[in-house]
N, C-alpha and C. Protein backbone atom coordinates (compact mmCIF):
# COMPACT_ATOMS: atom_id res chain seq x y z
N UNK A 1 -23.33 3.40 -4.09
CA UNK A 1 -22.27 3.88 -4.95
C UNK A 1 -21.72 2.70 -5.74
N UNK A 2 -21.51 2.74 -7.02
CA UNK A 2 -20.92 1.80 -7.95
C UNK A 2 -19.79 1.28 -7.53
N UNK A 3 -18.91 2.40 -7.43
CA UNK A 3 -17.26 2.49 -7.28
C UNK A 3 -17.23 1.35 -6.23
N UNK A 4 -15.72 0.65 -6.52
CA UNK A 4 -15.50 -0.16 -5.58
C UNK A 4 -14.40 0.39 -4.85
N UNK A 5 -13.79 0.97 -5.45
CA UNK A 5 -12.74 2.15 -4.44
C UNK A 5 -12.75 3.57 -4.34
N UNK A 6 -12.48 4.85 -3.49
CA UNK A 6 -12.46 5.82 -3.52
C UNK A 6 -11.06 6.27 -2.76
N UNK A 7 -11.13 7.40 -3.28
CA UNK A 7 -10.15 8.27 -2.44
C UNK A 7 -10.56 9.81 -1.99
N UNK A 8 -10.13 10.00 -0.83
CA UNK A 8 -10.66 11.01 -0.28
C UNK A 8 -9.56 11.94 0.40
N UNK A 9 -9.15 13.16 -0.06
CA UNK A 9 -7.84 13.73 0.84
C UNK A 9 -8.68 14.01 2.16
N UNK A 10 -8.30 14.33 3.21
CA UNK A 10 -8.24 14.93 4.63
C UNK A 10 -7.24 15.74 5.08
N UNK A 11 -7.28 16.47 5.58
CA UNK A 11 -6.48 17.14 6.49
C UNK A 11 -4.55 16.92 5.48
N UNK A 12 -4.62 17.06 4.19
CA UNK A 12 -3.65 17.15 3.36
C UNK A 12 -3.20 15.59 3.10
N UNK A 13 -3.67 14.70 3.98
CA UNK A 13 -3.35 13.09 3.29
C UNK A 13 -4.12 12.70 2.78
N UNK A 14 -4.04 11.22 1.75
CA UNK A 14 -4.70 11.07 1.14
C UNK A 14 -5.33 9.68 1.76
N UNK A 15 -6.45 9.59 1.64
CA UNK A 15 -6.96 7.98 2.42
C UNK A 15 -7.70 7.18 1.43
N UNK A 16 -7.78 5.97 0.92
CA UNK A 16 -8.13 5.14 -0.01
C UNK A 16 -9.39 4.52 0.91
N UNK A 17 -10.62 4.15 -0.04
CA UNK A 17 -11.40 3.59 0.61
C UNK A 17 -11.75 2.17 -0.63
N UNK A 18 -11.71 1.14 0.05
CA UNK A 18 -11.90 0.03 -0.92
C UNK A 18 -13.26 -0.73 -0.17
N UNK A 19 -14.12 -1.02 -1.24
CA UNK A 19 -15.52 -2.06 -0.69
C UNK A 19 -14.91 -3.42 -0.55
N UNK A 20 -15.48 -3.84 0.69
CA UNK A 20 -15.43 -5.36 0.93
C UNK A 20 -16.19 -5.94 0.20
N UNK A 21 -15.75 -7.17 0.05
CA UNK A 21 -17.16 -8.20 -0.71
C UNK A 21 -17.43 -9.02 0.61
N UNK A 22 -18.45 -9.03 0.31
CA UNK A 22 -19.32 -10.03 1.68
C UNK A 22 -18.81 -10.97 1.57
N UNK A 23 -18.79 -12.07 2.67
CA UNK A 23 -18.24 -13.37 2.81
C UNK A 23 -19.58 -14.30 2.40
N UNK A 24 -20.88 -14.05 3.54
CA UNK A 24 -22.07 -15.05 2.33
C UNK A 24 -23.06 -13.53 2.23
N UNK A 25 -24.26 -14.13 1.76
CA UNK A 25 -25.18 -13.50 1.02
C UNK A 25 -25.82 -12.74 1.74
N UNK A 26 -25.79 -12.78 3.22
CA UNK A 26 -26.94 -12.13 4.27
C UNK A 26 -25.73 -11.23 5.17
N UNK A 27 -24.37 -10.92 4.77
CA UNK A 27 -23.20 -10.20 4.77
C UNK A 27 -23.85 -8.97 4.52
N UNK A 28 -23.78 -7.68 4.98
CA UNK A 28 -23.71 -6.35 4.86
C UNK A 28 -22.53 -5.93 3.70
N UNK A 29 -23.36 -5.61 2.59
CA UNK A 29 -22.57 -5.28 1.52
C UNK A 29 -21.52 -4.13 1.52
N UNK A 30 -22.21 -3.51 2.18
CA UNK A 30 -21.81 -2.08 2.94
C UNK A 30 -20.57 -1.40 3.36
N UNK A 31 -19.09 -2.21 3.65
CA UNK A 31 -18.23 -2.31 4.62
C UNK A 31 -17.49 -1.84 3.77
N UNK A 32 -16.58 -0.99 4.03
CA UNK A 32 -15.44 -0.17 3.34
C UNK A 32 -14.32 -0.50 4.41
N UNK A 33 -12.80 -1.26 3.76
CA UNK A 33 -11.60 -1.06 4.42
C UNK A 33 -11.38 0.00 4.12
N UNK A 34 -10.15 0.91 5.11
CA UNK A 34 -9.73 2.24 4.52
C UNK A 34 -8.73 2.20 4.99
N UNK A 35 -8.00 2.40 4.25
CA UNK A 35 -6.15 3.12 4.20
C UNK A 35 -5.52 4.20 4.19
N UNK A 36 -4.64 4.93 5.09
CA UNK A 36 -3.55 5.45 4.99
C UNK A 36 -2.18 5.01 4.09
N UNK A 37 -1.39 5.44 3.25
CA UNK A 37 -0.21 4.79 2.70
C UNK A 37 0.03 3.62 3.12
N UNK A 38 -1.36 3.18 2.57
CA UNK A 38 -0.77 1.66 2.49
C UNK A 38 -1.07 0.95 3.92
N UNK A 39 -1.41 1.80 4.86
CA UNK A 39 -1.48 0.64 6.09
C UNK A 39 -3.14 1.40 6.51
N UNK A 40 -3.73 -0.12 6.88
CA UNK A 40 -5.16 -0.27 7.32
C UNK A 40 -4.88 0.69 8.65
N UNK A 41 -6.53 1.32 8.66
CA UNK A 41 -6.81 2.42 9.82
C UNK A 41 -7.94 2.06 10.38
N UNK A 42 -9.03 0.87 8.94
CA UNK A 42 -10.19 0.79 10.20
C UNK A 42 -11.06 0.40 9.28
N UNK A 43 -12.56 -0.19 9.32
CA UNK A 43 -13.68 -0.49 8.50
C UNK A 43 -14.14 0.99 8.58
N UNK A 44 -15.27 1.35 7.09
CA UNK A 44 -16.12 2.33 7.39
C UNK A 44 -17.54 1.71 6.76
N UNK A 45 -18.79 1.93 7.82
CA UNK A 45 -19.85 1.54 6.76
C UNK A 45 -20.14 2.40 6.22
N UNK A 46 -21.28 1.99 4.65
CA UNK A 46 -21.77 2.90 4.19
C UNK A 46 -23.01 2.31 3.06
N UNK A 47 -24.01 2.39 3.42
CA UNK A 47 -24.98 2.02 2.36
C UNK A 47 -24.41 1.71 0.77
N UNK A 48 -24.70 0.72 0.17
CA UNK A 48 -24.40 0.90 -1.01
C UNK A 48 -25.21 1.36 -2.66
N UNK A 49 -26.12 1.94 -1.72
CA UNK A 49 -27.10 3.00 -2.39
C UNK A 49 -26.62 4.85 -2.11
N UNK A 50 -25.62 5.20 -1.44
CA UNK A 50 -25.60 6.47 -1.46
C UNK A 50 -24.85 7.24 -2.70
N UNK A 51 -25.06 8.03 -2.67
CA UNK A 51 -24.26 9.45 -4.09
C UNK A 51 -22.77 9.20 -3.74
N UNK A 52 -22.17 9.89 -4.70
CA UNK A 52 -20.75 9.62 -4.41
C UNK A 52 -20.21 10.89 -3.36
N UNK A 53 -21.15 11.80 -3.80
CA UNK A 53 -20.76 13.39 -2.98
C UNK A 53 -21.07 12.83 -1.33
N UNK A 54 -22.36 11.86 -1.04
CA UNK A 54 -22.81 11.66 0.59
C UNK A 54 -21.82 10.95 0.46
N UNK A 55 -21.10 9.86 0.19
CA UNK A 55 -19.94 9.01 0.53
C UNK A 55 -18.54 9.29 0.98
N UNK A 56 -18.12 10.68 -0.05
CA UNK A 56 -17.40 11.47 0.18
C UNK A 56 -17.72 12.21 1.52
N UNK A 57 -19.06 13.13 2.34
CA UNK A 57 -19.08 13.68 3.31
C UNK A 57 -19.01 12.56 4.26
N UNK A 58 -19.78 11.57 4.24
CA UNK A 58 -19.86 10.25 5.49
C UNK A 58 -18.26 9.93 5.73
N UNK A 59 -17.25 9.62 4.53
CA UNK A 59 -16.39 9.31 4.66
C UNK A 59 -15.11 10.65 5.56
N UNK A 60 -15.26 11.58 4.75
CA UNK A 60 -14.64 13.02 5.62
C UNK A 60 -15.49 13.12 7.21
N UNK A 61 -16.29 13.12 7.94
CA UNK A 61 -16.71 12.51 8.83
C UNK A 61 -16.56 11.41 9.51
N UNK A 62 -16.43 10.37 9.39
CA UNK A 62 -16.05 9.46 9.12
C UNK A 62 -14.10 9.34 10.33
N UNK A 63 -13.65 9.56 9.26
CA UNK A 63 -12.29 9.96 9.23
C UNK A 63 -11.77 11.53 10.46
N UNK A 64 -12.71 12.50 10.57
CA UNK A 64 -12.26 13.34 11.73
C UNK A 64 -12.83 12.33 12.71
N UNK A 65 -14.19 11.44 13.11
CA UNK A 65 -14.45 11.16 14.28
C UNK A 65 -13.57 10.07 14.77
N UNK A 66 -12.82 9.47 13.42
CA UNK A 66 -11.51 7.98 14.38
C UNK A 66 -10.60 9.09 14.59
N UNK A 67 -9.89 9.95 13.76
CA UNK A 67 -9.02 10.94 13.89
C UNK A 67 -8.43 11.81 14.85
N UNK A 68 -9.52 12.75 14.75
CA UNK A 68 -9.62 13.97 15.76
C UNK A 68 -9.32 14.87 14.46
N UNK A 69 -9.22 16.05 15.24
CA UNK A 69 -9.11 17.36 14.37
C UNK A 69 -7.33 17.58 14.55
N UNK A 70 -6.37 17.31 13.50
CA UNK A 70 -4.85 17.34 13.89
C UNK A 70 -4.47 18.97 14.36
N UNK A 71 -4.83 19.65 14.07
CA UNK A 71 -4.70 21.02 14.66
C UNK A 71 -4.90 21.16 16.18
N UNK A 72 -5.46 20.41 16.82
CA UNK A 72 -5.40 20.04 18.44
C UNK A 72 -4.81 19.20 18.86
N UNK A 73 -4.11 18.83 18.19
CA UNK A 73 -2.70 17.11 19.01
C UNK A 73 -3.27 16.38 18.55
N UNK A 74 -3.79 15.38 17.48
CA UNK A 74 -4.35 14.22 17.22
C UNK A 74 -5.72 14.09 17.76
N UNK A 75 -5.67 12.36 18.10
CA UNK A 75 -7.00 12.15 18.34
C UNK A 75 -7.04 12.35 19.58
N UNK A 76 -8.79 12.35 19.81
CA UNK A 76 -9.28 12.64 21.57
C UNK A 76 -9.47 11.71 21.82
């Protein structure tokens, strides 16, 4: 994916996903920080060859498996 940031709603919030830049060259380009308002929730990987639509599902995935499903009390 081009984009160096995304956003993705969930479960009615909104979560920001920003690409890391590698530190050296043999670094996994791959690494997405991701945010809640403003406060870090966690790395996500993600090839930086996928569609924006698989980035979007990996990422909604992604996000229920740190999560949980909020309709059952939070996370498991």
């Amino acid at each position: 994916m081009r984009h160096r940031s995304r956003s993705i709603t969930w479960h009615g919030q909104d979560f920001n996903f920003q690409r890391l830049r590698p530190q050296t060259a043999s670094a996994d380009p791959s690494l997405w920080a991701v945010y809640r308002r403003g406060e870090f929730i966690g790395t996500m990987p993600c090839a930086a060859d996928v569609t924006t639509r698989d980035f979007d599902v990996r990422g909604l995935r992604w996000l229920g498996e740190l999560l949980g499903n909020p309709s059952r009390g939070g996370a498991r």
